[in-house]
PDB file of N, CA and C in Angstrom:
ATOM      1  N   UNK A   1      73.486-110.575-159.746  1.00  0.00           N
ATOM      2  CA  UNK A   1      73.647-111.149-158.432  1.00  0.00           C
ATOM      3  C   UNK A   1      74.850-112.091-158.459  1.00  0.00           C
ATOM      4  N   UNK A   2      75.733-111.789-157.217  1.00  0.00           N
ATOM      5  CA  UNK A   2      77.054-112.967-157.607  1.00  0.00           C
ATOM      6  C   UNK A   2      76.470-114.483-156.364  1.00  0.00           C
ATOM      7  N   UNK A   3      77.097-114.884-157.614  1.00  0.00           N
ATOM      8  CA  UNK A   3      77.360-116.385-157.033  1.00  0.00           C
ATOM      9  C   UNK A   3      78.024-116.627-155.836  1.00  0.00           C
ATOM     10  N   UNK A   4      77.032-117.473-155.301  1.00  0.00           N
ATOM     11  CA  UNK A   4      77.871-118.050-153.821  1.00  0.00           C
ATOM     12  C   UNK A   4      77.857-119.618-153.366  1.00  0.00           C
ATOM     13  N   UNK A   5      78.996-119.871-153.115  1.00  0.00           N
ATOM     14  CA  UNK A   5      79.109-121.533-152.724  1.00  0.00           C
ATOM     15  C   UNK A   5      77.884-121.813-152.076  1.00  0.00           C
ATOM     16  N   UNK A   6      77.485-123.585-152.227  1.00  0.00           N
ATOM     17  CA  UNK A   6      76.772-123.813-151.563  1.00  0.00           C
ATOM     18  C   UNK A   6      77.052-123.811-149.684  1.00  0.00           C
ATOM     19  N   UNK A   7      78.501-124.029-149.962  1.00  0.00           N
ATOM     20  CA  UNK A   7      79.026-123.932-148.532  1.00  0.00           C
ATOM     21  C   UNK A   7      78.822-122.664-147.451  1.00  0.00           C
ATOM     22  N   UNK A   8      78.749-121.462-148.736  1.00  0.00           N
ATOM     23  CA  UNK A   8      78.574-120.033-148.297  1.00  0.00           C
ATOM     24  C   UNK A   8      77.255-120.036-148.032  1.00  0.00           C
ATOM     25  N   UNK A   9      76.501-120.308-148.881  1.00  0.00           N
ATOM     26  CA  UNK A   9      75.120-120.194-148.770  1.00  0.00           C
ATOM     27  C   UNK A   9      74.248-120.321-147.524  1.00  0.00           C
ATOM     28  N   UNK A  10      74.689-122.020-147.110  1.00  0.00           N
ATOM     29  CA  UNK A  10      74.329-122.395-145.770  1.00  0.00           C
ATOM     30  C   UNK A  10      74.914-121.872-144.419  1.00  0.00           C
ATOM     31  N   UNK A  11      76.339-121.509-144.936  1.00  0.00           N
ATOM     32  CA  UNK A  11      76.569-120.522-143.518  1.00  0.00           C
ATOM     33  C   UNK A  11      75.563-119.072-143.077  1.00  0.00           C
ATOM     34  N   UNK A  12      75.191-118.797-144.819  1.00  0.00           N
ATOM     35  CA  UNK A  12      74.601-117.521-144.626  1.00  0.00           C
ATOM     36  C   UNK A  12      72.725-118.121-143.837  1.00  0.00           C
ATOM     37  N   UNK A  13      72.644-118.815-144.358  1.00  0.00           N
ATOM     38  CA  UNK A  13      71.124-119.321-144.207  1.00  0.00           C
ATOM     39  C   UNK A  13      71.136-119.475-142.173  1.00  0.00           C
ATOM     40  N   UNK A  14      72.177-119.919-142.037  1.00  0.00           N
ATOM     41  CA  UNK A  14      72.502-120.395-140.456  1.00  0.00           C
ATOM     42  C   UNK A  14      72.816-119.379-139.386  1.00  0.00           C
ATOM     43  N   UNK A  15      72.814-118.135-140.126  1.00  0.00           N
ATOM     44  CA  UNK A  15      73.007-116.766-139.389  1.00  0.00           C
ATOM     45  C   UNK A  15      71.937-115.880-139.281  1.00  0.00           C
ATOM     46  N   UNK A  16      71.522-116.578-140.582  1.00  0.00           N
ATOM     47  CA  UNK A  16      69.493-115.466-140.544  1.00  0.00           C
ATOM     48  C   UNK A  16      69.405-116.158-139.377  1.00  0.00           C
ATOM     49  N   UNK A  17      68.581-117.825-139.486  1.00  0.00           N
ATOM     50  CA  UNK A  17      68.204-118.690-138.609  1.00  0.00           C
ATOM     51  C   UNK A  17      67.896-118.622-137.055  1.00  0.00           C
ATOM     52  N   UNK A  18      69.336-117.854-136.876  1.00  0.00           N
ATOM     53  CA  UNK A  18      70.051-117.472-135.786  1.00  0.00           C
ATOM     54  C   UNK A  18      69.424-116.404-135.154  1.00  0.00           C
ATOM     55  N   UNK A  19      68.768-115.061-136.237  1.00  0.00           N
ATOM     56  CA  UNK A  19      67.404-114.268-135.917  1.00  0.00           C
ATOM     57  C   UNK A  19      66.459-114.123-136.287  1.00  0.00           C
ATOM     58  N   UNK A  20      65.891-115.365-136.306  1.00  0.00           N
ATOM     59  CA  UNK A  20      64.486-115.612-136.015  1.00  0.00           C
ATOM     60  C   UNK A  20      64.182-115.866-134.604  1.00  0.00           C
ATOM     61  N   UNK A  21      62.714-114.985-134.670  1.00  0.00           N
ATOM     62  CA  UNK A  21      62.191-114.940-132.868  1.00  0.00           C
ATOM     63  C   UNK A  21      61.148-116.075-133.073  1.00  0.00           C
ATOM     64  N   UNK A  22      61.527-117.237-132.014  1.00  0.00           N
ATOM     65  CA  UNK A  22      60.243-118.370-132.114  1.00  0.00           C
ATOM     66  C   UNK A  22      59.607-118.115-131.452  1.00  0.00           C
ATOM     67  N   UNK A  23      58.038-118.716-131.671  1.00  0.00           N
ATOM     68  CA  UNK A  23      57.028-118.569-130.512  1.00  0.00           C
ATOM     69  C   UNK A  23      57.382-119.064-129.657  1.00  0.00           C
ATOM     70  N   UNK A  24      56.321-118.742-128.209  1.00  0.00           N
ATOM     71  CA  UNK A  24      57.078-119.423-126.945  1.00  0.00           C
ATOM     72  C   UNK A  24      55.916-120.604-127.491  1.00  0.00           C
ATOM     73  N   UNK A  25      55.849-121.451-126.615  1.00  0.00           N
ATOM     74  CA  UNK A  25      54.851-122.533-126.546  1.00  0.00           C
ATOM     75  C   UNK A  25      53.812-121.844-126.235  1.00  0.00           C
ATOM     76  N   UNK A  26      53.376-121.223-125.338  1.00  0.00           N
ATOM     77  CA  UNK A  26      52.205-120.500-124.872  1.00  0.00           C
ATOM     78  C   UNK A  26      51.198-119.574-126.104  1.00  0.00           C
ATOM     79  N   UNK A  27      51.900-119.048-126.806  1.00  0.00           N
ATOM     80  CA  UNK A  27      52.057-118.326-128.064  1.00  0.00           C
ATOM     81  C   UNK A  27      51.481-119.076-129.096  1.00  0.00           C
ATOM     82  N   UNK A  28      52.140-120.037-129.376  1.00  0.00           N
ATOM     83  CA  UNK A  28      51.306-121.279-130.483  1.00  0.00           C
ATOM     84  C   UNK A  28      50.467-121.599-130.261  1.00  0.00           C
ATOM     85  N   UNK A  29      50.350-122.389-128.106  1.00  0.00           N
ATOM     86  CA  UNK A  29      49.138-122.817-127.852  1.00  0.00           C
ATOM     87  C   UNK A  29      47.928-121.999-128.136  1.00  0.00           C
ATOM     88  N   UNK A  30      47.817-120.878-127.439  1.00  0.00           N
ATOM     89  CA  UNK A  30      46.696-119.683-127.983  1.00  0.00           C
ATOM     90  C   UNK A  30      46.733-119.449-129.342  1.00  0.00           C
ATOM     91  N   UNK A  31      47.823-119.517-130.051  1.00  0.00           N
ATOM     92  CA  UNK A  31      47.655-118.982-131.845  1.00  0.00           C
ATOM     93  C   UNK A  31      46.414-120.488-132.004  1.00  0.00           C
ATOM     94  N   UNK A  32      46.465-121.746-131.775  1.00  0.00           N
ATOM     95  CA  UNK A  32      46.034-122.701-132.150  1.00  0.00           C
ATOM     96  C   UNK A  32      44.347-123.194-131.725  1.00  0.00           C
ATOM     97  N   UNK A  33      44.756-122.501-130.646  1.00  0.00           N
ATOM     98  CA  UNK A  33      43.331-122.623-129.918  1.00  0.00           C
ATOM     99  C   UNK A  33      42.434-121.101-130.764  1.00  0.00           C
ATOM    100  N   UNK A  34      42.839-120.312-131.125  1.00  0.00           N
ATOM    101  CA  UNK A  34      41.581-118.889-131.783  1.00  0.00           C
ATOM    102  C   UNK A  34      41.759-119.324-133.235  1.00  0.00           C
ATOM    103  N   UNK A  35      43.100-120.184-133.536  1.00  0.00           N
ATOM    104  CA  UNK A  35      41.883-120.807-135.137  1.00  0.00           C
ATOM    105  C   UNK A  35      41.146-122.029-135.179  1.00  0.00           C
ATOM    106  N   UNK A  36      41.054-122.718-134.344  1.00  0.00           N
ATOM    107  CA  UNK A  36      40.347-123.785-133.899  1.00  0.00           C
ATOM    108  C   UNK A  36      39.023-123.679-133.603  1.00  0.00           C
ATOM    109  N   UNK A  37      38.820-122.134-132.916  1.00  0.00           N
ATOM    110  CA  UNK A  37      37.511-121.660-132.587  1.00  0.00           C
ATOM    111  C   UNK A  37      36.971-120.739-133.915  1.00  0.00           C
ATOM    112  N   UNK A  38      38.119-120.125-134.359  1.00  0.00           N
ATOM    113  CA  UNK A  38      37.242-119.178-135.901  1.00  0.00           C
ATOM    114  C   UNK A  38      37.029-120.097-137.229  1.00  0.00           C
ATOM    115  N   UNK A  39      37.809-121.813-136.811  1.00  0.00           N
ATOM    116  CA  UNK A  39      37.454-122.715-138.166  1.00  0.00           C
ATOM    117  C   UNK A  39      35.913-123.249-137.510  1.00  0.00           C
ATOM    118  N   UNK A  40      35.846-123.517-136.681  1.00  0.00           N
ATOM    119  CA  UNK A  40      34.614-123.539-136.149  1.00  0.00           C
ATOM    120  C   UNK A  40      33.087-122.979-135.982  1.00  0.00           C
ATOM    121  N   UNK A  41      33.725-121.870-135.893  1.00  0.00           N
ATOM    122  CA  UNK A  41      32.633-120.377-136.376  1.00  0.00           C
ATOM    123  C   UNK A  41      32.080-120.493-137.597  1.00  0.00           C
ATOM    124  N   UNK A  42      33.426-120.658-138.641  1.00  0.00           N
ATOM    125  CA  UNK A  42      33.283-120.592-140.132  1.00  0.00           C
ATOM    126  C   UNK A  42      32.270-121.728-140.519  1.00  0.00           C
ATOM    127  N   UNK A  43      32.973-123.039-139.801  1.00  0.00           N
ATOM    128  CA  UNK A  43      32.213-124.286-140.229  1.00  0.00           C
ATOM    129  C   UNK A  43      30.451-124.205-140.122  1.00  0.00           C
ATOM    130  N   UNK A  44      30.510-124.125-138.710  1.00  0.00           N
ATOM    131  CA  UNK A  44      28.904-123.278-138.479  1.00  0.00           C
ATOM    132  C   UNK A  44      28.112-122.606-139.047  1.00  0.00           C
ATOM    133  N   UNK A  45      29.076-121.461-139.590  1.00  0.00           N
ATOM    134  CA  UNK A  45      28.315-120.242-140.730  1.00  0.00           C
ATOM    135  C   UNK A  45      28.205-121.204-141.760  1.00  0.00           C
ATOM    136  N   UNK A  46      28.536-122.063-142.457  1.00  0.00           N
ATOM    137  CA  UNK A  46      28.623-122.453-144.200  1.00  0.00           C
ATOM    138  C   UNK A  46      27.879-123.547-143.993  1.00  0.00           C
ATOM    139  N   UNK A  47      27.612-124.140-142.450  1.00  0.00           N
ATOM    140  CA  UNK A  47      26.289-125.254-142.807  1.00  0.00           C
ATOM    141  C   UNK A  47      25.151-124.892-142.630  1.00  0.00           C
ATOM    142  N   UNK A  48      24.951-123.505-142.049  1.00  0.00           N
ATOM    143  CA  UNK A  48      23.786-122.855-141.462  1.00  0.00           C
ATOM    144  C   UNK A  48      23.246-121.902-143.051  1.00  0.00           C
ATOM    145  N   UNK A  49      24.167-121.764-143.791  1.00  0.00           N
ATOM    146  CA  UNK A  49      23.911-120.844-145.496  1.00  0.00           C
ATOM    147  C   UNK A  49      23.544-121.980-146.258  1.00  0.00           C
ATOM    148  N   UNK A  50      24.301-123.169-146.119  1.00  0.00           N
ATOM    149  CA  UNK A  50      24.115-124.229-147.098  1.00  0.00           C
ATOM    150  C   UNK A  50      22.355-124.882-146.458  1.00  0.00           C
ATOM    151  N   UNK A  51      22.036-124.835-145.504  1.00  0.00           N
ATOM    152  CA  UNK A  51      20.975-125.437-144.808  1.00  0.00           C
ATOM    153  C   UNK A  51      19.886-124.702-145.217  1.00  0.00           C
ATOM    154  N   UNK A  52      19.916-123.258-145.400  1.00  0.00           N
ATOM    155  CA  UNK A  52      18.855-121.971-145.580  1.00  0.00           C
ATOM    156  C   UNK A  52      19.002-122.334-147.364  1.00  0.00           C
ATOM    157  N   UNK A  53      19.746-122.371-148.223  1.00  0.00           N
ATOM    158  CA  UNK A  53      19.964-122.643-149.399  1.00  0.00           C
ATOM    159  C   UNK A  53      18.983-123.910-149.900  1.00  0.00           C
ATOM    160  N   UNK A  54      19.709-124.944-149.649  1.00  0.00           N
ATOM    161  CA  UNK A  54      18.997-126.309-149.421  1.00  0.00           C
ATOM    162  C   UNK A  54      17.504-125.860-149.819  1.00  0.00           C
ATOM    163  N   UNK A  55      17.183-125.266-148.476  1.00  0.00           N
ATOM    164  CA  UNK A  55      15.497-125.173-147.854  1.00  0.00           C
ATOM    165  C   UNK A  55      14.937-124.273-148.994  1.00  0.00           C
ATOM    166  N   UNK A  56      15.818-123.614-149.606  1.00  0.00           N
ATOM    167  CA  UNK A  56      14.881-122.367-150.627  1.00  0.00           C
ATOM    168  C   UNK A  56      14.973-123.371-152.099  1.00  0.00           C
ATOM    169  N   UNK A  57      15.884-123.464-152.163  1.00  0.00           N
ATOM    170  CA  UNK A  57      15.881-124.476-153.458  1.00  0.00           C
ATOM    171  C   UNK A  57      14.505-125.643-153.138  1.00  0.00           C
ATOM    172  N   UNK A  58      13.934-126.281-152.765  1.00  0.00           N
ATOM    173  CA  UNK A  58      13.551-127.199-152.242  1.00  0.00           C
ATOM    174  C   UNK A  58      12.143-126.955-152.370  1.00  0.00           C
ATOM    175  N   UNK A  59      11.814-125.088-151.642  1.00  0.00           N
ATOM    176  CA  UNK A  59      10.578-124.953-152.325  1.00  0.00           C
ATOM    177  C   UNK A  59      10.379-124.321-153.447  1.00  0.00           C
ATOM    178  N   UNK A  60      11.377-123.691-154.189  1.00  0.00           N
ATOM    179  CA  UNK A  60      11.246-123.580-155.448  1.00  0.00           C
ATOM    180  C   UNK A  60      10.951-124.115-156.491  1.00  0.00           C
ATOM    181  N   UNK A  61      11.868-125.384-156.113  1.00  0.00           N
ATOM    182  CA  UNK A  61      11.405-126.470-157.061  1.00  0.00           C
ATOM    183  C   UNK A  61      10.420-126.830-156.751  1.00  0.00           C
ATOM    184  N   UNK A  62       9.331-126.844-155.685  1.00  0.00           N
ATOM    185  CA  UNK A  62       7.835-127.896-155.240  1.00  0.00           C
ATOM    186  C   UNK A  62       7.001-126.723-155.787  1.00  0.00           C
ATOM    187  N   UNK A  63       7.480-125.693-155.858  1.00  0.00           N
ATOM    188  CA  UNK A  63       5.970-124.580-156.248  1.00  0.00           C
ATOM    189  C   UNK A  63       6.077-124.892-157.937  1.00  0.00           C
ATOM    190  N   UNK A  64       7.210-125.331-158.546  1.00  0.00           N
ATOM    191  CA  UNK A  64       7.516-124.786-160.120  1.00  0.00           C
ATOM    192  C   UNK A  64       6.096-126.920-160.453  1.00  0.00           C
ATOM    193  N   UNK A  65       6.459-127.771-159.926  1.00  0.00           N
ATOM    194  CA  UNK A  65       5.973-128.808-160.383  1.00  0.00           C
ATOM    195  C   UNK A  65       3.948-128.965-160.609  1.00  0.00           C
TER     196      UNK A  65
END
């Protein structure tokens, strides 16, 4: 691979840059709002497994004493 100035470099970096497609705002807003609701989901699911867990451990241990 050949070497290129740092000077080159950043011109080259400033021309990709140049095509990249940004989100609109609208785009982020909704990207932000459906992981907000599926970290939510998730959160729900793993206290509702950890809660059923809990509860089995709990009588396992009271039947073993």
């Amino acid at each position: 691979m050949a070497k290129v100035s740092p000077l080159q470099f950043f011109r080259q970096v400033k021309q990709e840059v140049k095509k990249v497609t940004w989100p609109t705002r609208k785009e982020v807003s909704q990207s932000l709002v459906m992981v907000l609701i599926i970290v939510a989901i998730a959160a729900t699911f793993f206290f509702l497994v950890d809660q059923v867990l809990g509860w089995i451990v709990k009588i396992v241990f009271s039947l073993g004493v």
